[in-house]
N, C-alpha and C. Protein backbone atom coordinates (compact mmCIF):
# COMPACT_ATOMS: atom_id res chain seq x y z
N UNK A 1 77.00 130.31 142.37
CA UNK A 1 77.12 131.16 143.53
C UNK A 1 75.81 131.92 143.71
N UNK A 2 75.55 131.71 145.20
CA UNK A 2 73.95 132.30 145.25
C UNK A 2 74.60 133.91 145.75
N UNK A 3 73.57 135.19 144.95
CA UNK A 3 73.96 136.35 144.61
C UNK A 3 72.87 136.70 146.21
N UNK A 4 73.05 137.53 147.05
CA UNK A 4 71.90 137.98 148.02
C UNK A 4 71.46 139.41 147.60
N UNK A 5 69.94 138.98 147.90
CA UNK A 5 69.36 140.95 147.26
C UNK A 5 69.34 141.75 148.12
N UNK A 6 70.37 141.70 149.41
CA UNK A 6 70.37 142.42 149.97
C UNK A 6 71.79 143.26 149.90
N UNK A 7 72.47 142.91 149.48
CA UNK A 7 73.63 143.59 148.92
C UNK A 7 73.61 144.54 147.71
N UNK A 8 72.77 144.34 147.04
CA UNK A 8 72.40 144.78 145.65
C UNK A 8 72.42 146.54 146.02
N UNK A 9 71.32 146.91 146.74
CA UNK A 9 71.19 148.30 147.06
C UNK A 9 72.26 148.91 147.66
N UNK A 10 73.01 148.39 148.45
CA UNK A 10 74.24 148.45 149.35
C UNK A 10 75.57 149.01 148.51
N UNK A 11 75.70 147.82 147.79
CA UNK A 11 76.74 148.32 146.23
C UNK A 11 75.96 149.53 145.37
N UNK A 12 74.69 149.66 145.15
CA UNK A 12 74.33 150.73 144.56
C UNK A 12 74.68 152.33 145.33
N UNK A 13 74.02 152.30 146.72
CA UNK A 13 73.91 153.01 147.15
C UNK A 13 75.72 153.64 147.40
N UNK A 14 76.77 152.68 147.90
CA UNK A 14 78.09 152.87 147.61
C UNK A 14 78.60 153.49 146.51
N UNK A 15 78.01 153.05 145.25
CA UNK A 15 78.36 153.68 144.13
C UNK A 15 77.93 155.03 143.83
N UNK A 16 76.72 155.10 144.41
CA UNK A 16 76.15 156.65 144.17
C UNK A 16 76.81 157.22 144.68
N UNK A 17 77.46 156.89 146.25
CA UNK A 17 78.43 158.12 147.20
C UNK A 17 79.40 158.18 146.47
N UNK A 18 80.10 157.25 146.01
CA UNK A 18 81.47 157.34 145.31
C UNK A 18 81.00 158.90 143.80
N UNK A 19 80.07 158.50 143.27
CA UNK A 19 80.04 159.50 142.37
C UNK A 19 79.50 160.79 142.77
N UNK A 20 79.07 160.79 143.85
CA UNK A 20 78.48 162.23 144.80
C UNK A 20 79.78 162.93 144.98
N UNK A 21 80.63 162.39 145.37
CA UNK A 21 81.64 162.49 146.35
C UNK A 21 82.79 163.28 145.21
N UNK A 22 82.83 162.65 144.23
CA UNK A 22 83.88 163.24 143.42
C UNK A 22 82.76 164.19 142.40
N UNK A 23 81.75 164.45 142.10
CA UNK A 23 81.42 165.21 141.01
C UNK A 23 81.63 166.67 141.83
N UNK A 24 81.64 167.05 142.84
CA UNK A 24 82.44 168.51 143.69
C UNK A 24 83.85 168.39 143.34
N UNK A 25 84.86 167.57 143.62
CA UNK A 25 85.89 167.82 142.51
C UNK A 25 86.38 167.96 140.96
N UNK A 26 85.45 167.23 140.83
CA UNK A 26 85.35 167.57 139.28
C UNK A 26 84.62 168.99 138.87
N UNK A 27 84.03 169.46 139.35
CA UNK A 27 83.26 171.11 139.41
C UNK A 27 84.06 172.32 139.63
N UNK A 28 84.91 171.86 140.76
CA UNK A 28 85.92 172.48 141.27
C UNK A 28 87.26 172.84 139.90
N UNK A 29 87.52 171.53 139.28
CA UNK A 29 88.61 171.50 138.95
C UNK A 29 87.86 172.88 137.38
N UNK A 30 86.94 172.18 137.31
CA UNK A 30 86.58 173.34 136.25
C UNK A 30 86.57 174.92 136.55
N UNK A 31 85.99 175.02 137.67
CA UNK A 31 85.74 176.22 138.31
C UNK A 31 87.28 176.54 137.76
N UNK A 32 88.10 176.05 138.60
CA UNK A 32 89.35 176.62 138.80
C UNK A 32 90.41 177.25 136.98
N UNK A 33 89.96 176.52 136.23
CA UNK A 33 90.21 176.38 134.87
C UNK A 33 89.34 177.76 134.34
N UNK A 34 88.41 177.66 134.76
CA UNK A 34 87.41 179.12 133.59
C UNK A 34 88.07 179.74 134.85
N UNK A 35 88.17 180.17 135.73
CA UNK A 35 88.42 181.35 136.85
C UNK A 35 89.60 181.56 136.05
N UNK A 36 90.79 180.67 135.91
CA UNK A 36 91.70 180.94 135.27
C UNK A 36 92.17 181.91 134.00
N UNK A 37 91.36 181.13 133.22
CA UNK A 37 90.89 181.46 131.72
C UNK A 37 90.96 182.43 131.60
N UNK A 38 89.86 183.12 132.48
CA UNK A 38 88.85 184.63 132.43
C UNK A 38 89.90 185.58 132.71
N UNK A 39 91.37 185.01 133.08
CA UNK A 39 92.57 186.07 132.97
C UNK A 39 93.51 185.67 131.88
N UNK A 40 92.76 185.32 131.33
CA UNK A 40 93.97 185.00 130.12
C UNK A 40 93.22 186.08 128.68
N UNK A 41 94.57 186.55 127.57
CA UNK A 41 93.87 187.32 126.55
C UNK A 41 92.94 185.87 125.35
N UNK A 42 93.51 184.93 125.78
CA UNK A 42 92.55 184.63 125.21
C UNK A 42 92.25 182.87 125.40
N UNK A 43 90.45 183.19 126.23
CA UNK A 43 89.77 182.66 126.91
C UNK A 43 89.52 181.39 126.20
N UNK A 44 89.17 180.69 125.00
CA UNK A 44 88.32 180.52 124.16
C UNK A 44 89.72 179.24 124.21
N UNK A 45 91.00 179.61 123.43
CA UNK A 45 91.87 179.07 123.19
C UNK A 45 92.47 178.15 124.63
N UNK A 46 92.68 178.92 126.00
CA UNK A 46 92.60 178.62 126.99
C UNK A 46 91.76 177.42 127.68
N UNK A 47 90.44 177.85 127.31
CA UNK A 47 89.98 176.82 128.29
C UNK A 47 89.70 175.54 127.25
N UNK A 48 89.82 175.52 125.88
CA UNK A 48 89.47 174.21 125.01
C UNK A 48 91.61 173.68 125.26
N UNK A 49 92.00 174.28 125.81
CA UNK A 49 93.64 173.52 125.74
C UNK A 49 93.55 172.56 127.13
N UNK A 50 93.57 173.71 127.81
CA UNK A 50 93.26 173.24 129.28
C UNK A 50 92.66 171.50 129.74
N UNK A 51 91.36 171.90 128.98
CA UNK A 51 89.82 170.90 129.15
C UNK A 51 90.45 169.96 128.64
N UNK A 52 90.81 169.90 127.30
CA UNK A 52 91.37 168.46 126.46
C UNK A 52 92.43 167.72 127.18
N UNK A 53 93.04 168.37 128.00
CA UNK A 53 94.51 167.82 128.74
C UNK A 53 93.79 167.07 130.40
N UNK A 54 94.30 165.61 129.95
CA UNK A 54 94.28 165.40 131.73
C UNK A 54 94.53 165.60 132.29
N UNK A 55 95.68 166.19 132.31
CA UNK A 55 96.77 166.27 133.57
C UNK A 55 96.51 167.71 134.37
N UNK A 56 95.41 168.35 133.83
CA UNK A 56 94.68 169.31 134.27
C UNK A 56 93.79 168.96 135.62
N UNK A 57 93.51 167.72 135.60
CA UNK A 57 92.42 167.11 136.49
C UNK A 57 92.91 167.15 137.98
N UNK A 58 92.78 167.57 138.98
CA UNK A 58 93.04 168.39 140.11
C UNK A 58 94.57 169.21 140.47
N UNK A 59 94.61 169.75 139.65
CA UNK A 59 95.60 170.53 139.28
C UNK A 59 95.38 172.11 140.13
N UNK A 60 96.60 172.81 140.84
CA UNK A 60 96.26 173.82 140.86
C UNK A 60 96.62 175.29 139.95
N UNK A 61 96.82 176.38 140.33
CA UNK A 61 97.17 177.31 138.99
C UNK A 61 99.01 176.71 138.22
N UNK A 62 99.62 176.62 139.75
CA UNK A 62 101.26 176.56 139.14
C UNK A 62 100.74 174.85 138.04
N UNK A 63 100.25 174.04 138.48
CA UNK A 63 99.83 172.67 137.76
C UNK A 63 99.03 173.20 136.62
N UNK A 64 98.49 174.19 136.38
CA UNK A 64 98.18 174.64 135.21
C UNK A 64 98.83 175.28 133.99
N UNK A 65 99.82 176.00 134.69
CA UNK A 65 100.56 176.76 134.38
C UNK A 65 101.67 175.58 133.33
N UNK A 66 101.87 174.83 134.04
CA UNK A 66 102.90 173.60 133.91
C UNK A 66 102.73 173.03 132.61
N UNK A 67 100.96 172.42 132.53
CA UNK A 67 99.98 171.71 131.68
C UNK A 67 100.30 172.98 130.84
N UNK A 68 100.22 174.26 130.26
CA UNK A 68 100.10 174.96 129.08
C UNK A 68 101.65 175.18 129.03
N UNK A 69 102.64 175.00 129.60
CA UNK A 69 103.99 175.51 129.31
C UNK A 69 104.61 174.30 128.33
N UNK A 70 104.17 172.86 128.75
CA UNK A 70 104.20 171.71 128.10
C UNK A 70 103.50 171.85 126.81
N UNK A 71 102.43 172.17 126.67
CA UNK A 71 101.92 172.73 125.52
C UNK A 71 102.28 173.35 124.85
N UNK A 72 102.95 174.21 124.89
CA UNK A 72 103.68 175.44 124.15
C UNK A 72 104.67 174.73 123.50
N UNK A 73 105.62 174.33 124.97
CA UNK A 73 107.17 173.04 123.84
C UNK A 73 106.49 172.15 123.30
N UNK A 74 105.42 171.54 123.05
CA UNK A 74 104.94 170.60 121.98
C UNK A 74 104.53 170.94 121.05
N UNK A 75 103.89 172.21 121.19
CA UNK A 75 103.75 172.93 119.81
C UNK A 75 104.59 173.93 119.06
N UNK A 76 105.95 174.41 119.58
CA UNK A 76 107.08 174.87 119.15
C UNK A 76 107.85 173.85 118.91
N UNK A 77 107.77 172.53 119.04
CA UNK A 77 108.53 171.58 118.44
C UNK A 77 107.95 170.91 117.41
N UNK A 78 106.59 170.62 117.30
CA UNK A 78 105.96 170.29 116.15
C UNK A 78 105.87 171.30 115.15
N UNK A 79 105.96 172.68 115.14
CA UNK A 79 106.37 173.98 114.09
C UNK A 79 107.65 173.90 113.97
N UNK A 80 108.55 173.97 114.45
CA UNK A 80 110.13 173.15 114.16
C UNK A 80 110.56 172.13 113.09
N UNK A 81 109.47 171.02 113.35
CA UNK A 81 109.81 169.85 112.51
C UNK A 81 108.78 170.07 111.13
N UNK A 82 107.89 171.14 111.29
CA UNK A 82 107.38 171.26 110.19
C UNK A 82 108.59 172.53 109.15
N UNK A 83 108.84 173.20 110.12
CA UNK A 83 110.03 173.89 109.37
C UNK A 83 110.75 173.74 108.19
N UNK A 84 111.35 172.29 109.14
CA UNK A 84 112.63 171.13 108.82
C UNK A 84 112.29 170.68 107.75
N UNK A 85 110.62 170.38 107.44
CA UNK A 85 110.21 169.77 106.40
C UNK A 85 109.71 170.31 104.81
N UNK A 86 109.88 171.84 105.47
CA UNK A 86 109.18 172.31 104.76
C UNK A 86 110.65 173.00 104.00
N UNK A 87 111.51 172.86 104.35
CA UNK A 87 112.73 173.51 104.04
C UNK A 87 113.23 172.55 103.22
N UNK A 88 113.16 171.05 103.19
CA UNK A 88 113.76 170.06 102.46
C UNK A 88 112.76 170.13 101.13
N UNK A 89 111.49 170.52 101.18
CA UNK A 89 110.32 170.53 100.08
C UNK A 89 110.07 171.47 98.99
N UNK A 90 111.01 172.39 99.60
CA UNK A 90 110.96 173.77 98.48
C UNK A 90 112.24 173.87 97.67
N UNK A 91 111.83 174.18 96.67
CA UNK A 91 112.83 174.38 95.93
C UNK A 91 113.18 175.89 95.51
N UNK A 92 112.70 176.64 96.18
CA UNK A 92 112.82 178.55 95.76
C UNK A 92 113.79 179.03 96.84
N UNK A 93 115.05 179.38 96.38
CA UNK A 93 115.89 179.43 97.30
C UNK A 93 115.58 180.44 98.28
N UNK A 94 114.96 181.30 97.57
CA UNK A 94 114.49 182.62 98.61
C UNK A 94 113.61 182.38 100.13
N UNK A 95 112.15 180.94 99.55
CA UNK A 95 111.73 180.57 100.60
C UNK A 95 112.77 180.03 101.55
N UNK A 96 113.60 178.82 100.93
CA UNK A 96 114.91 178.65 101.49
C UNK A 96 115.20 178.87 102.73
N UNK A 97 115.95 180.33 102.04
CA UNK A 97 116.39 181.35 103.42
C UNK A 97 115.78 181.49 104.18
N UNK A 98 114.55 182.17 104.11
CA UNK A 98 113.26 182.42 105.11
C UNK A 98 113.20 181.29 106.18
N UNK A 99 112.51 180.44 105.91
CA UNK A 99 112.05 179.07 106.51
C UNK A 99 113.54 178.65 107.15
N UNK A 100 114.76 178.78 106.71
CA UNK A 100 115.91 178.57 107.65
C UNK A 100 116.33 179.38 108.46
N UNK A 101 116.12 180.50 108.22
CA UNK A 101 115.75 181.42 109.18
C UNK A 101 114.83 181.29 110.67
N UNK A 102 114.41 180.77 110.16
CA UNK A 102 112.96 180.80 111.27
C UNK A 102 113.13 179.60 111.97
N UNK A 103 113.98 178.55 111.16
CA UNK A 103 114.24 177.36 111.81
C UNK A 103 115.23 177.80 112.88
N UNK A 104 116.46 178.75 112.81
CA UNK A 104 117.33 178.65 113.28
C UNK A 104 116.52 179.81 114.98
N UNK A 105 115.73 180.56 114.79
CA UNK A 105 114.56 181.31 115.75
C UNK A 105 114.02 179.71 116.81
N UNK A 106 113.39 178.69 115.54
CA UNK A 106 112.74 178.21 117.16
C UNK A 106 113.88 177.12 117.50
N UNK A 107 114.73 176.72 117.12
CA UNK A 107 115.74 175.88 117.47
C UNK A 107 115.64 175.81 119.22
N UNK A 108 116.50 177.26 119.50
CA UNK A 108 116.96 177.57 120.72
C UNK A 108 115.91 177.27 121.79
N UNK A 109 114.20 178.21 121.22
CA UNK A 109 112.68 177.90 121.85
C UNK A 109 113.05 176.62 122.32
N UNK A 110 112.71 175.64 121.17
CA UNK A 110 112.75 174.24 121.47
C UNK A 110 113.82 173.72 122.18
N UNK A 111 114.96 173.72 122.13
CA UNK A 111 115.87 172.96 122.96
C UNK A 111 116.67 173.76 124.45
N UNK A 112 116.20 175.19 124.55
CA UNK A 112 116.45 175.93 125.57
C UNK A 112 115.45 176.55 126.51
N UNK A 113 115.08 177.42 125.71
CA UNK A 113 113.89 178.65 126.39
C UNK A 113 113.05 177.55 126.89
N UNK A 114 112.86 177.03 126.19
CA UNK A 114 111.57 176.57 127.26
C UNK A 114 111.66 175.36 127.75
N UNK A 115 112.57 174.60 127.58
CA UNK A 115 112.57 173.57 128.82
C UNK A 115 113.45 173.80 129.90
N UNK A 116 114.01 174.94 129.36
CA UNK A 116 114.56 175.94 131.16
C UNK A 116 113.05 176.78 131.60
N UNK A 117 112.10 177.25 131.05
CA UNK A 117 111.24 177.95 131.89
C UNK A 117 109.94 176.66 132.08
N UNK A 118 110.36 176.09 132.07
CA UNK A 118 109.67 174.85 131.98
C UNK A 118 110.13 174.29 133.62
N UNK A 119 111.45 173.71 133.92
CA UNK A 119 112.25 173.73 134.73
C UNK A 119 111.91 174.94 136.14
N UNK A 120 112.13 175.64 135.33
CA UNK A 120 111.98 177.00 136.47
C UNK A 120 110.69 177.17 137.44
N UNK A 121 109.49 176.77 136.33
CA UNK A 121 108.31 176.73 137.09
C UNK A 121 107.94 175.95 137.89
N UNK A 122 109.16 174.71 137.72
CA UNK A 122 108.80 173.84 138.73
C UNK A 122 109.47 174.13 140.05
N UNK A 123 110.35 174.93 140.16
CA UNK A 123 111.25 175.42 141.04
C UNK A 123 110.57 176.89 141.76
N UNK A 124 109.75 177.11 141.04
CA UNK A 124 108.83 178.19 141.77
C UNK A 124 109.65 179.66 141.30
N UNK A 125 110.25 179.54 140.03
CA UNK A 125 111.24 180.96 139.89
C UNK A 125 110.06 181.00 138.28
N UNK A 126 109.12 181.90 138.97
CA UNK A 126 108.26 182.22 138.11
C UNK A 126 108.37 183.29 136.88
N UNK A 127 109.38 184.14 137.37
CA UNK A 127 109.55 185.56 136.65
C UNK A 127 110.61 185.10 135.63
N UNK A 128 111.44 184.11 135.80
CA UNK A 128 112.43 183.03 135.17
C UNK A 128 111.33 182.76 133.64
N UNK A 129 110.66 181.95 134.47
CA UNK A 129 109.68 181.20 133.90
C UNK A 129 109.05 181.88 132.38
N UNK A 130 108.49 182.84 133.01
CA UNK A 130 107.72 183.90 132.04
C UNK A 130 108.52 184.49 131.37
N UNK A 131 109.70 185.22 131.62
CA UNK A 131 110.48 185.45 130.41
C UNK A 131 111.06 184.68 129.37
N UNK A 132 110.69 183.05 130.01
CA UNK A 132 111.40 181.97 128.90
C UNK A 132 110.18 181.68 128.32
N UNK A 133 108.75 181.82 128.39
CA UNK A 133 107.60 181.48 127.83
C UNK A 133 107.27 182.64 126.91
N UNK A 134 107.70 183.80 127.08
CA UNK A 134 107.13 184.84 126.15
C UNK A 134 108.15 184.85 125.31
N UNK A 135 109.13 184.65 125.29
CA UNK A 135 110.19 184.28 124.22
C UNK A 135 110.21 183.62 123.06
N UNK A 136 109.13 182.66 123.23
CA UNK A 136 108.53 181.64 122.60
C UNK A 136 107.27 182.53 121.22
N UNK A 137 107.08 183.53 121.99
CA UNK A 137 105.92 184.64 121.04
C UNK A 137 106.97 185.51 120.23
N UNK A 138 107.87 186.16 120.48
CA UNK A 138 109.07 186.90 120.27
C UNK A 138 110.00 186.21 118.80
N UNK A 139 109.94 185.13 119.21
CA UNK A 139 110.48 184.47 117.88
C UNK A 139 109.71 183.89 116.83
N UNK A 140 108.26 183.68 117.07
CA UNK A 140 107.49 183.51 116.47
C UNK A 140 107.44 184.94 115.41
N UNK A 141 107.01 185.63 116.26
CA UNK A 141 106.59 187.15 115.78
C UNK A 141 108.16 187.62 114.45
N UNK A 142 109.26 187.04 115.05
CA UNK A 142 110.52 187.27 114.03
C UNK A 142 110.17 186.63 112.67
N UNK A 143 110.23 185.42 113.34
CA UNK A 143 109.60 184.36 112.12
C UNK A 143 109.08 184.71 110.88
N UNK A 144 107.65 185.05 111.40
CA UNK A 144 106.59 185.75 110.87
C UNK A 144 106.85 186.96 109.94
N UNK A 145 107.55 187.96 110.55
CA UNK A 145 108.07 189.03 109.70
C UNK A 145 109.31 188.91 108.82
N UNK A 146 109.72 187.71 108.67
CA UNK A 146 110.75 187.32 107.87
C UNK A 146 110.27 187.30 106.67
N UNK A 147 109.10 186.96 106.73
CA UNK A 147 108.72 186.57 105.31
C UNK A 147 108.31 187.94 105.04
N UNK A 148 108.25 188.64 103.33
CA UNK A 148 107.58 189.98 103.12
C UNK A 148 107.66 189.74 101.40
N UNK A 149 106.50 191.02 101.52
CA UNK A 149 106.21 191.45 100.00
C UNK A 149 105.24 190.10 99.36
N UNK A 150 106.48 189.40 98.02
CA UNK A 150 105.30 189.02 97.36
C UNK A 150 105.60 187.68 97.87
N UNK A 151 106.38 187.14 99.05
CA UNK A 151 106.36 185.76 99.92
C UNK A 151 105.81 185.24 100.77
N UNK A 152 104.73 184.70 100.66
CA UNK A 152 103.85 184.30 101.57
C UNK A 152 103.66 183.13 102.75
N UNK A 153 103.93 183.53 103.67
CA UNK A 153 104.43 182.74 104.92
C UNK A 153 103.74 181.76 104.60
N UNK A 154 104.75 180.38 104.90
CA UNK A 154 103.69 178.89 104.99
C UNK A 154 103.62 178.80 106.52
N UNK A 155 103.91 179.61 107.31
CA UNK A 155 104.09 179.17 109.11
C UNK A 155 102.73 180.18 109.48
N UNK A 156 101.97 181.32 109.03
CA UNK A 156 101.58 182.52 109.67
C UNK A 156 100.83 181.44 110.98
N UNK A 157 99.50 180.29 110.63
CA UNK A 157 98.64 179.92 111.60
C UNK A 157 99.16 179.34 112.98
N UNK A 158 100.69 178.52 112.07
CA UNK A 158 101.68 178.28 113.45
C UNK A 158 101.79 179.37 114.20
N UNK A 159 102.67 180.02 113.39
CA UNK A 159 103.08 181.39 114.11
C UNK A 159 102.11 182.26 115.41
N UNK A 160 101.41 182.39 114.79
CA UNK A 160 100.08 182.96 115.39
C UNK A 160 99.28 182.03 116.47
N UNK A 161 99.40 180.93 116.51
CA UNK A 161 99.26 179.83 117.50
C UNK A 161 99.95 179.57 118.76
N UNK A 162 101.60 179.34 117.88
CA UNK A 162 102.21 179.41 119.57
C UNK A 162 102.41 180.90 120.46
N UNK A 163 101.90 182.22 119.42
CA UNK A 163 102.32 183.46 119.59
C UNK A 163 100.96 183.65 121.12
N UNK A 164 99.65 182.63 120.66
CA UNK A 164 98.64 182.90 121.73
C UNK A 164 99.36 181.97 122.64
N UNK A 165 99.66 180.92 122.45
CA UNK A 165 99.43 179.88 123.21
C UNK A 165 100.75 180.27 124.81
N UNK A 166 101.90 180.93 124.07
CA UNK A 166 102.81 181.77 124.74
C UNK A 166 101.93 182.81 125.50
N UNK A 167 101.07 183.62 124.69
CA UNK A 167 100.43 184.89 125.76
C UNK A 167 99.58 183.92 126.76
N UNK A 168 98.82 183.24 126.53
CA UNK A 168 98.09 182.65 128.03
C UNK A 168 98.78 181.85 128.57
N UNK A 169 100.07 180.95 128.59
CA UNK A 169 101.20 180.86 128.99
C UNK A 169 101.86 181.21 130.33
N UNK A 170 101.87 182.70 129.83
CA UNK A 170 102.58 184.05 130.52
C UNK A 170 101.37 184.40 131.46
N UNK A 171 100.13 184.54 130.92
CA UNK A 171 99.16 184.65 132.05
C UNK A 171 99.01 184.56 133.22
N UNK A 172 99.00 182.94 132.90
CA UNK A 172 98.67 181.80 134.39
C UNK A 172 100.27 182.39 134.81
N UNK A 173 101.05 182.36 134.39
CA UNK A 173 102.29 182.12 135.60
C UNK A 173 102.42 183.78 136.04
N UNK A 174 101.97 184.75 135.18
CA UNK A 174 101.56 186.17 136.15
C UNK A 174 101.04 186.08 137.70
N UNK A 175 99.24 184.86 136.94
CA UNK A 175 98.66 184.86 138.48
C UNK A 175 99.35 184.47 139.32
N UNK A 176 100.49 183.27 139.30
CA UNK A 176 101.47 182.58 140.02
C UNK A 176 102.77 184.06 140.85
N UNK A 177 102.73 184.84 139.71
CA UNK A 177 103.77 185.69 140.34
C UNK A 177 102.68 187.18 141.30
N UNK A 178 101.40 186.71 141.26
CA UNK A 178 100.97 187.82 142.16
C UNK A 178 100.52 187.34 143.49
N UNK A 179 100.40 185.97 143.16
CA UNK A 179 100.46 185.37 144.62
C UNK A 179 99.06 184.98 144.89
């Protein structure tokens, strides 16, 4: 097949518009992500969650909001099953208690709170929303103080993880509830 060199620049020059054309959305979508961020307590954690997730990619705040609420139930369910595991592994009945304790805290997180405020945000009942996402910090924070003295939490980095990941969470769906 004879190739013509006059097409050559034609397809180039096509290709350049095609990538002209979208690198303003792609700028945008960032813009919109650090603008975001820069209201969240914490920025740092925010925008490396955000960035790593596709589904961020022309997304607006409630689509952001969405992308970190999903985040949160994936990471209150993966601290769940580490729970589960960590409860079958010990043999100190005292940790025991604790760690079943804390299991029986994110249970509800995981199979209620938040795939109803999960739900909700998609329904635009934002204030719904946010009280089922900070709930998610609330039981963490129980969790956490379950353990005391000379017992040393095996959850604190979880804990303290979904406890942020809940506060910027609650953030984005603030900006959502101020309009």
């Amino acid at each position: 097949m004879k190739t013509s060199t006059s097409s050559l620049p034609n397809f180039s020059l096509l290709l350049l518009l095609l990538v002209a054309i979208s690198l303003p959305s792609i700028q945008a979508d960032d813009d919109l992500v650090d603008q975001i961020c820069r209201k969240t307590p914490f920025y740092d954690l925010c925008i490396s969650t955000l960035r790593s997730n596709s589904n961020t990619t022309n997304s607006d705040v409630k689509g952001l909001a969405s992308v970190m609420a999903d985040i949160l139930l994936a990471n209150a369910t993966d601290t769940l099953n580490y729970i589960q595991a960590q409860i079958n592994q010990t043999s100190d009945p005292q940790m025991e208690r604790a760690l079943a304790y804390c299991a029986e805290l994110y249970i509800p997180v995981v199979k209620y709170n938040l795939p109803q405020a999960i739900d909700a945000l998609s329904k635009g009942q934002f204030e719904f929303a946010s009280d089922g996402l900070s709930d998610a910090a609330k039981q963490a924070d129980a969790c956490e103080k379950n353990f005391s003295g000379s017992m040393k939490s095996p959850l604190t980095d979880r804990n303290k993880l979904l406890h942020s990941l809940s506060d910027v969470a609650v953030a984005i769906v603030k900006i959502l509830l101020k309009g």
